[in-house]
Protein backbone atom coordinates (compact mmCIF):
# COMPACT_ATOMS: atom_id res chain seq x y z
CA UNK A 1 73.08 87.46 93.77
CA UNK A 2 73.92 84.62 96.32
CA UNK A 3 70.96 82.75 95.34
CA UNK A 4 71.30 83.29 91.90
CA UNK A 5 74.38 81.43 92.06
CA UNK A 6 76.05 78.23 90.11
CA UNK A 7 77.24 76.82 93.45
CA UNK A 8 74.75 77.77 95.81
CA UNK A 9 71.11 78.08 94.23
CA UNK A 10 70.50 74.87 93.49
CA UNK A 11 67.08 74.59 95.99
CA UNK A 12 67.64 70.39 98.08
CA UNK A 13 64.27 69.24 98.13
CA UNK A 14 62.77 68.12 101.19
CA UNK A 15 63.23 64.75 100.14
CA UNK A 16 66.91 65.45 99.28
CA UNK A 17 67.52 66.93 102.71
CA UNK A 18 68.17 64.27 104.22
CA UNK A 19 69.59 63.30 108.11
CA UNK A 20 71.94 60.77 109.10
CA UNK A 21 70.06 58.48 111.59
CA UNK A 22 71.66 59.22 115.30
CA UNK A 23 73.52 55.95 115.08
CA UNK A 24 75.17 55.90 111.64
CA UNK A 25 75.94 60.01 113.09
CA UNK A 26 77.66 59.09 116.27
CA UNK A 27 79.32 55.84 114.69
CA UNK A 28 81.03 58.54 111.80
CA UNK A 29 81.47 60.86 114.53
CA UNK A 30 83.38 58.18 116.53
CA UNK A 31 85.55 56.98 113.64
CA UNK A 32 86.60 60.27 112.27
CA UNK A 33 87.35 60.96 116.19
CA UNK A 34 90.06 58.39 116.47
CA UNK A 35 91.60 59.16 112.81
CA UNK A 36 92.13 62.66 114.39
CA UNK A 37 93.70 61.81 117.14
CA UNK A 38 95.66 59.35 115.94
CA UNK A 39 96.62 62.54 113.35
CA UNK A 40 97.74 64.56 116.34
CA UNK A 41 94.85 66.89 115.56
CA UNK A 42 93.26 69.35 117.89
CA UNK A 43 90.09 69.51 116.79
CA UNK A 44 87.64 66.97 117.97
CA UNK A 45 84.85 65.62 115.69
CA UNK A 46 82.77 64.91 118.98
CA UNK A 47 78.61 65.45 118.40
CA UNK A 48 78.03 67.21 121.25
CA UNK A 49 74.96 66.73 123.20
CA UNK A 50 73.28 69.87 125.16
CA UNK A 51 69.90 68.34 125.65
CA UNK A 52 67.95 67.16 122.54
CA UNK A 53 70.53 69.85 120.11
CA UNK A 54 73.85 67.91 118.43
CA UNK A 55 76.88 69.59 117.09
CA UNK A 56 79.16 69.23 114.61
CA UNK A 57 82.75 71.22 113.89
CA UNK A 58 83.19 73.09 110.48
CA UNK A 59 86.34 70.36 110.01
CA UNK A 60 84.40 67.21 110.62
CA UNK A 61 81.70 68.71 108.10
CA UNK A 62 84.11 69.40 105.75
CA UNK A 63 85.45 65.81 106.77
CA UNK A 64 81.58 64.11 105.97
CA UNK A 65 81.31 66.43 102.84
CA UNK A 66 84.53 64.40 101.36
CA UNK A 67 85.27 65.11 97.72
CA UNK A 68 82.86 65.70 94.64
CA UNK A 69 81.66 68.04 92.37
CA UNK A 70 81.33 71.28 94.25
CA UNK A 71 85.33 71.00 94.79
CA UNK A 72 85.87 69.73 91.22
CA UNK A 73 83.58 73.62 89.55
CA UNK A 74 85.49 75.25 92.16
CA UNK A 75 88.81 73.75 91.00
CA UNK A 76 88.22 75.02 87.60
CA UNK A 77 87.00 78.48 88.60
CA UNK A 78 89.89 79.24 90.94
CA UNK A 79 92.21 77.26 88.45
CA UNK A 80 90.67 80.45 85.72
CA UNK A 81 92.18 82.79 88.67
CA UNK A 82 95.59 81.19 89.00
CA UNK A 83 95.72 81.02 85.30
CA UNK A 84 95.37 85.03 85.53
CA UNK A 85 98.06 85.50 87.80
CA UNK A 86 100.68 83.48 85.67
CA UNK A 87 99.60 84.68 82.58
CA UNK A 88 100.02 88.50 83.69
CA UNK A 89 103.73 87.29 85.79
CA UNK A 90 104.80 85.75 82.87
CA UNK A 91 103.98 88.57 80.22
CA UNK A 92 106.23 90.60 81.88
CA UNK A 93 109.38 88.63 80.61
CA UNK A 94 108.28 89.21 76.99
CA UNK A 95 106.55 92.92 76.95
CA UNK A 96 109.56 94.82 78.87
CA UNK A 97 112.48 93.70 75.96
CA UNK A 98 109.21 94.56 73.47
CA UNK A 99 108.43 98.04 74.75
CA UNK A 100 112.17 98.53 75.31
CA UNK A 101 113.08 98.39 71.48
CA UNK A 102 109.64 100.22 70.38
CA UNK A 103 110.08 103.21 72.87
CA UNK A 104 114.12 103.40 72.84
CA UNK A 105 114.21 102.87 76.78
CA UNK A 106 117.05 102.52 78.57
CA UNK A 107 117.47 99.76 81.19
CA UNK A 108 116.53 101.16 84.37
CA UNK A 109 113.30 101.84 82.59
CA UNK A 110 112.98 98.57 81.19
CA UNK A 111 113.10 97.29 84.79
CA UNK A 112 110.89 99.88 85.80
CA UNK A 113 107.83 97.88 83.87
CA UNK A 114 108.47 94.71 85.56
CA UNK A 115 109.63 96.36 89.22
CA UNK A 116 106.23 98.83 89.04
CA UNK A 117 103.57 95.55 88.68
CA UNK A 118 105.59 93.60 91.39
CA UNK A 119 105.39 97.03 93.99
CA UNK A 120 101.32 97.07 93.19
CA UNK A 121 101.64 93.31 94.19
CA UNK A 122 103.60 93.79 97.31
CA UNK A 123 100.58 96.54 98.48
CA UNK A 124 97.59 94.57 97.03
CA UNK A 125 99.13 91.09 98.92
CA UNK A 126 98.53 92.61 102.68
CA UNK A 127 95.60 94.55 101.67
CA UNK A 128 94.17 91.82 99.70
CA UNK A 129 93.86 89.79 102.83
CA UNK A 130 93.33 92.40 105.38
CA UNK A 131 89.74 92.47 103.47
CA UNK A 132 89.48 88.57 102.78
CA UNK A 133 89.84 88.10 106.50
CA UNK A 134 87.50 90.76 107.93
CA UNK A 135 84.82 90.44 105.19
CA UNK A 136 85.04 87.28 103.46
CA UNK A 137 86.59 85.65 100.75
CA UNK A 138 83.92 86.36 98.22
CA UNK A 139 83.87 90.30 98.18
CA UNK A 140 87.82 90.28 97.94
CA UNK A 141 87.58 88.57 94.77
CA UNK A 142 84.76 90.22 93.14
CA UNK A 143 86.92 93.60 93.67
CA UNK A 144 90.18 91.92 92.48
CA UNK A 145 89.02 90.46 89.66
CA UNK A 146 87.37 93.61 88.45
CA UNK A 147 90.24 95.65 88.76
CA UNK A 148 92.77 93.24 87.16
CA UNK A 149 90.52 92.98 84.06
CA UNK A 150 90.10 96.95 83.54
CA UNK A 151 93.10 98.29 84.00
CA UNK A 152 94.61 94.74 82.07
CA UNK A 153 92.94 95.54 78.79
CA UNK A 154 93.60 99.29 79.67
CA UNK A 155 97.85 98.39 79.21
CA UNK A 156 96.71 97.55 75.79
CA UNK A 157 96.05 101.21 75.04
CA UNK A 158 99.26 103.31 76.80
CA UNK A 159 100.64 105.42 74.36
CA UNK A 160 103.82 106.38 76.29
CA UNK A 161 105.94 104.58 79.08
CA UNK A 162 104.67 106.25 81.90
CA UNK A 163 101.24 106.06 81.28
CA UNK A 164 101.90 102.18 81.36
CA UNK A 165 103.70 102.52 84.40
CA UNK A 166 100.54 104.08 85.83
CA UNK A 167 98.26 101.03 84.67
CA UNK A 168 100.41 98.26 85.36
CA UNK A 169 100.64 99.24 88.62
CA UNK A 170 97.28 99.12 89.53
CA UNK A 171 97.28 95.60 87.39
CA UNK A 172 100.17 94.42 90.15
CA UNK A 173 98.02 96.04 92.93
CA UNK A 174 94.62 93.54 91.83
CA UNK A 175 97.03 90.90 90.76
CA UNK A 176 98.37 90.50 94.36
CA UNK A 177 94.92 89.73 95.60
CA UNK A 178 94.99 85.96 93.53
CA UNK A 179 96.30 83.99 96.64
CA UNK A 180 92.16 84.93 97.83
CA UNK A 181 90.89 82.03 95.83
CA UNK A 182 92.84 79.77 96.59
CA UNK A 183 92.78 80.66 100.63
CA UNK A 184 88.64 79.82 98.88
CA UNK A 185 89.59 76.61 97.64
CA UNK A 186 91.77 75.41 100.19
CA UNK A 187 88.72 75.36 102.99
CA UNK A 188 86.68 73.89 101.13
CA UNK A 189 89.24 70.50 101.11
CA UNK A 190 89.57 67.60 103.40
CA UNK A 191 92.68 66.96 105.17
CA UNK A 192 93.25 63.57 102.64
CA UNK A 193 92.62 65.35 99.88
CA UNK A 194 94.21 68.73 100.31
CA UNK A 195 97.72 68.60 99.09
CA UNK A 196 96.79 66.83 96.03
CA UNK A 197 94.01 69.20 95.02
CA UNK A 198 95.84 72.39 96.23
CA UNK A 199 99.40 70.96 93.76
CA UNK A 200 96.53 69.85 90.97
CA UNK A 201 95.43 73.73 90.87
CA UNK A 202 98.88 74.44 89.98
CA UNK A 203 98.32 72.86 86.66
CA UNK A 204 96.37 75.98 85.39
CA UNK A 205 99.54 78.19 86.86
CA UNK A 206 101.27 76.37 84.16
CA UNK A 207 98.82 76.21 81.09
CA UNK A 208 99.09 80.06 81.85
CA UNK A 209 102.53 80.64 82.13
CA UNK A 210 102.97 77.89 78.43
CA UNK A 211 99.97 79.57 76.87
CA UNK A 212 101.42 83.05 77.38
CA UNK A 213 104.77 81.89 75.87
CA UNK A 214 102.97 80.50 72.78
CA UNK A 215 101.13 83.64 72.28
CA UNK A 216 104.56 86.03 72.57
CA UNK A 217 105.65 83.46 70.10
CA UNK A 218 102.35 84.75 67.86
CA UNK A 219 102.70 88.45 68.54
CA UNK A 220 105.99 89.10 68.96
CA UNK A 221 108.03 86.25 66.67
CA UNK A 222 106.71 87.81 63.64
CA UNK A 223 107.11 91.16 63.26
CA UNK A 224 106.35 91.32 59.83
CA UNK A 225 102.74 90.34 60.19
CA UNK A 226 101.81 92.48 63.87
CA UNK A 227 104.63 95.45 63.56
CA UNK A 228 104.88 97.69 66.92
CA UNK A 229 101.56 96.18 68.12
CA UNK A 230 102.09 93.21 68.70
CA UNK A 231 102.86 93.67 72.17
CA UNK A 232 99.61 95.40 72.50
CA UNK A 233 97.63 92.90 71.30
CA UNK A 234 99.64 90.07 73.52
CA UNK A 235 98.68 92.36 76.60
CA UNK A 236 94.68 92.57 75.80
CA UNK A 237 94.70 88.78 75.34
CA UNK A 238 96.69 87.80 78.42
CA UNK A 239 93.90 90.12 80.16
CA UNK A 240 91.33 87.17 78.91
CA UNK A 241 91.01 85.17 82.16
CA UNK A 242 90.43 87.82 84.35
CA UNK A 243 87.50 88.68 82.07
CA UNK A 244 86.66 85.14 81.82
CA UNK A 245 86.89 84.85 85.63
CA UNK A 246 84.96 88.09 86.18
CA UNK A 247 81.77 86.43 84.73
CA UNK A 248 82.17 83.64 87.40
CA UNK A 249 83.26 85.55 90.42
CA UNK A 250 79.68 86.00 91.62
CA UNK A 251 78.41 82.90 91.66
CA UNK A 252 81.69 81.65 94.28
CA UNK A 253 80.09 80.88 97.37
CA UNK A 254 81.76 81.94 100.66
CA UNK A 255 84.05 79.94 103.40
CA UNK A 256 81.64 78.28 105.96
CA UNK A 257 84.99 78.63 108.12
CA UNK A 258 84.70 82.26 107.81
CA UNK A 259 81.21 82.10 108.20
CA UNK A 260 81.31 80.02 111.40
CA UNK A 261 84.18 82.30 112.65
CA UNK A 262 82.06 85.27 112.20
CA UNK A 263 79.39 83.50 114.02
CA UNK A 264 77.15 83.57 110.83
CA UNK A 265 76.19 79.69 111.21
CA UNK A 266 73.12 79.46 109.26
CA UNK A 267 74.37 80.73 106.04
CA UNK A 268 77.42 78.38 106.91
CA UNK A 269 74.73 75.81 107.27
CA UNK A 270 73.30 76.96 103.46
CA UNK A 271 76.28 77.16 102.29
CA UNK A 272 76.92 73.53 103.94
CA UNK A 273 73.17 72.00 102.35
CA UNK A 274 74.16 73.10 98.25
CA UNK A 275 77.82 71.49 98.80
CA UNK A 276 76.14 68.01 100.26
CA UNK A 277 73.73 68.29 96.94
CA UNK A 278 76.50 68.74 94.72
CA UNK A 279 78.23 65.98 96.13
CA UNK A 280 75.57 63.93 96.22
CA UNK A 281 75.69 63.75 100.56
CA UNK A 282 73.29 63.50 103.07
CA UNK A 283 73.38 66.44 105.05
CA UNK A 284 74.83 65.77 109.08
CA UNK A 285 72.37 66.01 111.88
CA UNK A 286 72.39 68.86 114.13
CA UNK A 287 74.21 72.56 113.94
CA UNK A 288 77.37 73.41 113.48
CA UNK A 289 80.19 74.26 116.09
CA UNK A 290 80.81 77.39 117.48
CA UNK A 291 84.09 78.56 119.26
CA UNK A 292 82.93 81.46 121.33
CA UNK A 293 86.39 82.50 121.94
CA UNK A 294 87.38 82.37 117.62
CA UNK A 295 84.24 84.36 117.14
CA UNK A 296 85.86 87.18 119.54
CA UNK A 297 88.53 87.62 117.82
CA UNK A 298 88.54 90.05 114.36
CA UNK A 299 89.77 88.55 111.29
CA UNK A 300 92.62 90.37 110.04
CA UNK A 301 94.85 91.53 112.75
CA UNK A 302 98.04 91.68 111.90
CA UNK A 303 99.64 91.57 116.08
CA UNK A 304 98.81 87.52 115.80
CA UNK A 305 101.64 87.74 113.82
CA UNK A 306 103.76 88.45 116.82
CA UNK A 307 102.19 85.73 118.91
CA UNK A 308 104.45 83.48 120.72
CA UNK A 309 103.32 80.25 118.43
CA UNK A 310 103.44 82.58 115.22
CA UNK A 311 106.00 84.51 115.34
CA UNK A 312 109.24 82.26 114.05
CA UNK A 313 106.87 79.93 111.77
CA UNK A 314 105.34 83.36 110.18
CA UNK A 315 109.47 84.68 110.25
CA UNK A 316 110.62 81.61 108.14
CA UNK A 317 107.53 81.30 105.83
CA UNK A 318 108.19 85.15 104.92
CA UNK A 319 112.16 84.57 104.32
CA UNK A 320 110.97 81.19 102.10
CA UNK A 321 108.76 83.38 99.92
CA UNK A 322 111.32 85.81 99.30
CA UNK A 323 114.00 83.56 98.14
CA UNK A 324 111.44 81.61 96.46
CA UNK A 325 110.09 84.57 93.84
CA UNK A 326 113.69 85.46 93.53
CA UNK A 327 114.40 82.60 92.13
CA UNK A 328 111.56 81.45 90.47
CA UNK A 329 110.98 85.60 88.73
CA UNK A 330 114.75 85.43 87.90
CA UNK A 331 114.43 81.83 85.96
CA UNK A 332 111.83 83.30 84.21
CA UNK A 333 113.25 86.83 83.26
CA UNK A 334 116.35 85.44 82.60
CA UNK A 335 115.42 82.80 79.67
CA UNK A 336 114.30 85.15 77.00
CA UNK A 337 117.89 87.23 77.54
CA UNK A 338 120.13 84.03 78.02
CA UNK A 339 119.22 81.80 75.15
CA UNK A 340 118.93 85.65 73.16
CA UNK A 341 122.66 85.74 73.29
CA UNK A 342 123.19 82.45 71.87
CA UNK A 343 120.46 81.93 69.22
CA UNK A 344 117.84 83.12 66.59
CA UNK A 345 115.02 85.23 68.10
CA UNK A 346 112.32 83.24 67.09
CA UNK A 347 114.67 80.33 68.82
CA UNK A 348 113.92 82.30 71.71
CA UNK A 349 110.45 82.04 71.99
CA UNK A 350 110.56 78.04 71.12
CA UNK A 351 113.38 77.63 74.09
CA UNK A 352 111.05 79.48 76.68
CA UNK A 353 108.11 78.03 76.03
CA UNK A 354 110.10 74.37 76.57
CA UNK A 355 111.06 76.15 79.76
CA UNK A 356 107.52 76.79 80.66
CA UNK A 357 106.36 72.99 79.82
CA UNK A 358 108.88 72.28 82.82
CA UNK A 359 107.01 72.94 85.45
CA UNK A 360 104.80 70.38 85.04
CA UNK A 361 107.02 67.53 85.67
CA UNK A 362 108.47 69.75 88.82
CA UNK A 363 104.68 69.75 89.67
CA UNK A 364 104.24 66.05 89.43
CA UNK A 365 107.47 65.52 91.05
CA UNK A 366 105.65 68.04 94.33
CA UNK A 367 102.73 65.66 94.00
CA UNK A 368 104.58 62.36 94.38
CA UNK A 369 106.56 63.35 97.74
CA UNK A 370 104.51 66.05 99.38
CA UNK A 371 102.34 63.57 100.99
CA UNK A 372 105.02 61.16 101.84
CA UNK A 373 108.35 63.02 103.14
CA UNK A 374 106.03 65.96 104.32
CA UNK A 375 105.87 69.54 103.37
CA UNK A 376 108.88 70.52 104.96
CA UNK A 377 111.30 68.10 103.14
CA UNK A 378 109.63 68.41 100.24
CA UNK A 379 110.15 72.29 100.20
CA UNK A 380 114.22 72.25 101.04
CA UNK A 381 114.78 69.10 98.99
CA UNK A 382 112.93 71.30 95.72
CA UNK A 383 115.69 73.98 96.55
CA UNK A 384 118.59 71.93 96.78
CA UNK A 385 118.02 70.42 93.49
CA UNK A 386 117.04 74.08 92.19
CA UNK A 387 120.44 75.79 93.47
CA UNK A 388 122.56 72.99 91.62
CA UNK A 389 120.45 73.12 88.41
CA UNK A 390 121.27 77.36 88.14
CA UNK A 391 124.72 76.51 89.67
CA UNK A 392 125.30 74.50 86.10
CA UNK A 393 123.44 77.29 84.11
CA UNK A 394 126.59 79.39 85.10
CA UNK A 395 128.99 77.67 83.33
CA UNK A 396 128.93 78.53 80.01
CA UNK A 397 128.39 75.58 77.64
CA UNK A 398 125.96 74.44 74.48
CA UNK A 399 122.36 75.97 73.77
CA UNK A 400 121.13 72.53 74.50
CA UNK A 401 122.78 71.46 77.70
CA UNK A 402 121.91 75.23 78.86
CA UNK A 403 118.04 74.56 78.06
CA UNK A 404 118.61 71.28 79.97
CA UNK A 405 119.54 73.01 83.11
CA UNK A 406 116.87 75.62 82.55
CA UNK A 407 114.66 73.44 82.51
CA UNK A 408 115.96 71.58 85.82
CA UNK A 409 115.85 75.10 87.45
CA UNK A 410 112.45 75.93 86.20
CA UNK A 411 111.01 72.59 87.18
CA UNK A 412 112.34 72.57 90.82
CA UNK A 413 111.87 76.25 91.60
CA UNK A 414 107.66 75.57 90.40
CA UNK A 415 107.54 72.63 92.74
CA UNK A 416 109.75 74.06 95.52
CA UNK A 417 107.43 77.13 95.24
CA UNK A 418 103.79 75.01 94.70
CA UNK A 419 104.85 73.28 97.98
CA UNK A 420 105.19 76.69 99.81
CA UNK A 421 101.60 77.26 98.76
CA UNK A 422 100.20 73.85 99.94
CA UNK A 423 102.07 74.57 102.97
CA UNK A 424 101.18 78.21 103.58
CA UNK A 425 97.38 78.46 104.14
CA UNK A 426 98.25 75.33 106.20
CA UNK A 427 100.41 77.13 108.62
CA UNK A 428 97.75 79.85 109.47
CA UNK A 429 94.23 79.93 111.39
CA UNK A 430 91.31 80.68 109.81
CA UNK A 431 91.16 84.14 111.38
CA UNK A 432 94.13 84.74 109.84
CA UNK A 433 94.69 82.97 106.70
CA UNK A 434 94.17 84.94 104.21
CA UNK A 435 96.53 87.53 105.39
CA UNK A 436 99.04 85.15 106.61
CA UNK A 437 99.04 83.90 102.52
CA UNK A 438 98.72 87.93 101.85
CA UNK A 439 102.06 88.73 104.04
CA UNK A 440 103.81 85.72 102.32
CA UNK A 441 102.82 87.06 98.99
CA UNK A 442 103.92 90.41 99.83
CA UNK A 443 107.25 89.17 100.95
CA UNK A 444 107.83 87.41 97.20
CA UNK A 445 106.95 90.70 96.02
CA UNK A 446 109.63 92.39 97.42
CA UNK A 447 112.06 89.84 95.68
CA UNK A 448 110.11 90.19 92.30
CA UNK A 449 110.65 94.20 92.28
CA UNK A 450 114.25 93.47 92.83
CA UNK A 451 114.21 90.68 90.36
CA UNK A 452 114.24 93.10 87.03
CA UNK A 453 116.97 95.26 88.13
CA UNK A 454 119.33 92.21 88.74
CA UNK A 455 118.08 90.29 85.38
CA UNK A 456 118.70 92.82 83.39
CA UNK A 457 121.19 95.74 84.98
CA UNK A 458 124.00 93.38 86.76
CA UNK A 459 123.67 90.72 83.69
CA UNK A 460 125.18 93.67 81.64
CA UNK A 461 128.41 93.43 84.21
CA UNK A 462 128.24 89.66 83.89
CA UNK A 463 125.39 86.90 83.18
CA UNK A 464 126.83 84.84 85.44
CA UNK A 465 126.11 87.30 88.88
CA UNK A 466 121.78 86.78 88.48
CA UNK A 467 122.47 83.40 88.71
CA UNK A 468 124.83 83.09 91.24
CA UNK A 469 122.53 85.37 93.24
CA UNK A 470 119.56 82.94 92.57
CA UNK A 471 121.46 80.26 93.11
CA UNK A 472 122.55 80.80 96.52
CA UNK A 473 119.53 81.91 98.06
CA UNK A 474 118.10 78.83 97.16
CA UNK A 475 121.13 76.93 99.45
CA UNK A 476 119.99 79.06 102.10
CA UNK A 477 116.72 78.05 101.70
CA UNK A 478 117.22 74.65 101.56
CA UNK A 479 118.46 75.10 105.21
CA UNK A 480 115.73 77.06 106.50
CA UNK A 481 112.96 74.35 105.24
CA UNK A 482 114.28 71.91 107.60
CA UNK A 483 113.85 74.54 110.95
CA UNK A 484 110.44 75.22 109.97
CA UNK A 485 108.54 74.44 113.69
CA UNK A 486 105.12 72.90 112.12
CA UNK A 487 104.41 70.11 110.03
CA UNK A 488 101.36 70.18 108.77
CA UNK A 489 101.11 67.05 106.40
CA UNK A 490 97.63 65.38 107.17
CA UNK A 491 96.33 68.12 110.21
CA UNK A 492 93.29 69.86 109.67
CA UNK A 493 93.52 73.46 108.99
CA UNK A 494 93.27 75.07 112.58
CA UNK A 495 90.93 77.79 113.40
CA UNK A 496 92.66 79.71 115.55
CA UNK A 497 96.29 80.49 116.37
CA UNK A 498 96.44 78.25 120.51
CA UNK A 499 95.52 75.22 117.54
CA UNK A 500 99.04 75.41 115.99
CA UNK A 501 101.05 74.04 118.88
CA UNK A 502 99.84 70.07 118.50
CA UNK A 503 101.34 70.27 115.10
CA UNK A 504 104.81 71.73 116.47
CA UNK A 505 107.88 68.71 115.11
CA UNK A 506 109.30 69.73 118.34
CA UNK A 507 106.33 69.36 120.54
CA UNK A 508 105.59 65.51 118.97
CA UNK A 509 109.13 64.22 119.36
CA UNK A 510 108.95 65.68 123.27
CA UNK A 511 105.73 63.21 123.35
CA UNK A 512 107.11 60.70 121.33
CA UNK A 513 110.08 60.37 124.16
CA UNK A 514 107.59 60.71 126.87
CA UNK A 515 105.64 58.19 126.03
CA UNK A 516 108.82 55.84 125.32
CA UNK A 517 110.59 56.88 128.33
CA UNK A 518 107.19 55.75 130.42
């Protein structure tokens, strides 16, 4: 299968395998040297010399490799699995009012729809990277994908509610396994280039999120023409891009930093020769870098987690995720039931889907800070302006000023939350990423199961509780982004937890003094 694959078959001729010349190697080597230590970073891109045999760390490869084609296909692929994620997340706000009036449920069942999918989510996030960690990225998201797009379609086909409680379930379960591809995605990126490719990816998490608000507009705004089916037929073609992504899925190829880690350096090496073709790269001189002490260490284990440099990053990142799904789930439950009060149904649809547009400019917003004030700032300064925005979406006012602040709300909460994702995979060794991303996941799960039950049970005491409850968690978290220990703006990813320390804000300014104390 691997070398029937879109990313990694492509034979280099022996003409196209070519070396760097030892000088043009060690003058790269010696340049990209200095930019990481003038970066703070702790790995070296040194070419080691053990008699006539050169080396060369997965980060300075990735470094030479730069930015071409091979990340651009892989963009779009894992952009097809964040589309997924969104478009089943967001389905949720339309199919549980749907179901609700078809099936005569009451509201603690209602929730039960949305609170079912987000409990498979919070099991399938740590499980998810449990087996992303100890057996590669690639054979996660083969099984993920397949079971999001059987037991998707299958949700088409329940004929009571707890049969669909049954299948959505297992959809939540395969649906917390997307933060896999783009663990993928992320080390495969230089340090330059990696919060502007890891926001860019985001783009598909919207297109999702608008496409599946056009299509409830289809399915559901015109009863007349679909009946009690339509939100049967919105399910089966939400379901699309993990079917689409399904056909794709083999031909991913798999993290050299994984590879490396695992001590599997010639396939790393393969792996290394089909991205320098796509690119259009000479391939580096010499083998790649092997920490022996990394390699001893299992992928997976959830006691780093508890490791004196981990623990109160990994503490923080969890409570960040939380707040951030509760507020980002509520916006998004809450729009179809707040504007219903006020306005048409089909005036519904049209005000949620200018909702969803909104995250693009809270996107672009990310983009044009996250590289400047840093990923911490950038995440509490997102929920700041998010807390205020549902702060004014309490006071009751006109359908227009109230899609205003919506859309302030949904626009801050996607960036404050796109920046938690930049900054996540960032925050974890490679032994460890995937279920660091997994645990974070899992901890916005928790919020999402609670997120039905206060969107649609305490809204019935008063609409103005959800929000006030959204509204101050983000406060909170606007405080906690500044205390985060590690900035990790321009680092390379580290490979193993002792790697963390150098990019400690605490550690630098201690330096910083040193150095102008001396």
């Amino acid at each position: 299968m691997e070398e029937n694959s879109l990313l990694l078959s492509t034979r280099m001729n022996s003409s196209e395998e070519v070396s760097l010349n030892h000088d043009h190697y060690e003058n790269y080597n010696g340049i990209a040297s200095n930019n990481h230590h003038d970066e703070g970073n702790f790995s070296s891109s040194e070419a080691n010399i053990n008699g006539d045999e050169k080396f060369i760390s997965v980060d300075d490869a990735i470094e030479w490799m730069g930015v071409g084609k091979f990340q651009i296909i892989l963009l779009f692929v894992c952009g097809i699995a964040w589309m997924a994620d969104a478009c089943e997340i967001m389905l949720l706000s339309f199919i549980m009012p749907a179901v609700r009036d078809i099936w005569n449920l009451g509201s603690a069942e209602e929730a039960t729809i949305g609170g079912i999918v987000f409990a498979g989510m919070l099991i399938g996030s740590s499980f998810w990277g449990f087996i992303c960690d100890r057996f590669g990225r690639k054979i996660g998201i083969v099984a993920i994908f397949t079971i999001c797009s059987i037991f998707g379609l299958g949700s088409a086909f329940c004929p009571n509610f707890w049969s669909l409680v049954v299948v959505r379930f297992f959809v939540g379960f395969g649906v917390g396994g997307s933060h896999a591809p783009f663990s993928l995605f992320t080390e495969f990126l230089p340090n330059k280039s990696r919060g502007f490719f890891l926001l860019l990816i985001e783009v598909f998490w919207t297109v999702g999120t608008v496409l599946t608000s056009v299509m409830a507009l289809v399915f559901l705004g015109f009863p007349e023409i679909f009946g009690d089916y339509g939100w049967r037929y919105l399910v089966g073609v939400s379901c699309l891009p993990n079917v689409i992504m399904l056909f794709f899925v083999p031909f991913l190829p798999e993290s050299p930093r994984v590879l490396v880690l695992k001590g599997n350096v010639e396939k790393a090496e393969r792996v290394f020769k089909r991205l320098a073709w796509w690119n259009n790269r000479p391939m580096f001189e010499g083998k790649l870098k092997v920490d022996e002490n990394a390699t001893k260490k299992k992928g997976g284990s959830i006691l780093l987690f508890f490791t004196k440099p981990l623990w109160f990053s990994s503490l923080l990142i969890l409570i960040l995720w939380f707040i951030g799904a509760l507020a980002y789930y509520g916006v998004v439950v809450i729009t179809p039931n707040y504007f219903g009060n006020n306005t048409s149904k089909l005036s519904v649809y049209i005000n949620t889907i200018i909702v969803s547009g909104a995250e693009l400019p809270g996107l672009l917003f990310a983009y044009s800070v996250i590289n400047t004030f840093g990923r911490k700032k950038t995440i509490s300064l997102l929920f700041l302006s998010t807390g205020l925005f549902l702060g004014c979406l309490a006071i009751p006012t006109e359908t227009w000023l109230l899609t205003i602040y919506a859309v302030g709300a949904r626009a801050s909460i996607m960036g404050a939350t796109c920046a938690l994702w930049v900054y996540t995979p960032e925050a974890f060794p490679t032994n460890i990423r995937s279920l660091g991303t997994g645990m974070a996941s899992a901890s916005s799960r928790i919020a999402a199961i609670a997120t039905p039950y206060i969107a649609t049970m305490l809204s019935k005491i008063n609409p103005v509780i959800p929000v006030a409850i959204y509204g101050g968690s983000c406060l909170i978290a606007f405080v906690m982004g500044h205390i985060l220990p590690y900035e990790t703006n321009g680092k390379s990813l580290a490979n193993d937890v002792s790697e963390l320390v150098n990019y400690s804000t605490k550690r630098r300014k201690k330096t910083e003094k040193s150095i102008t104390d001396n």
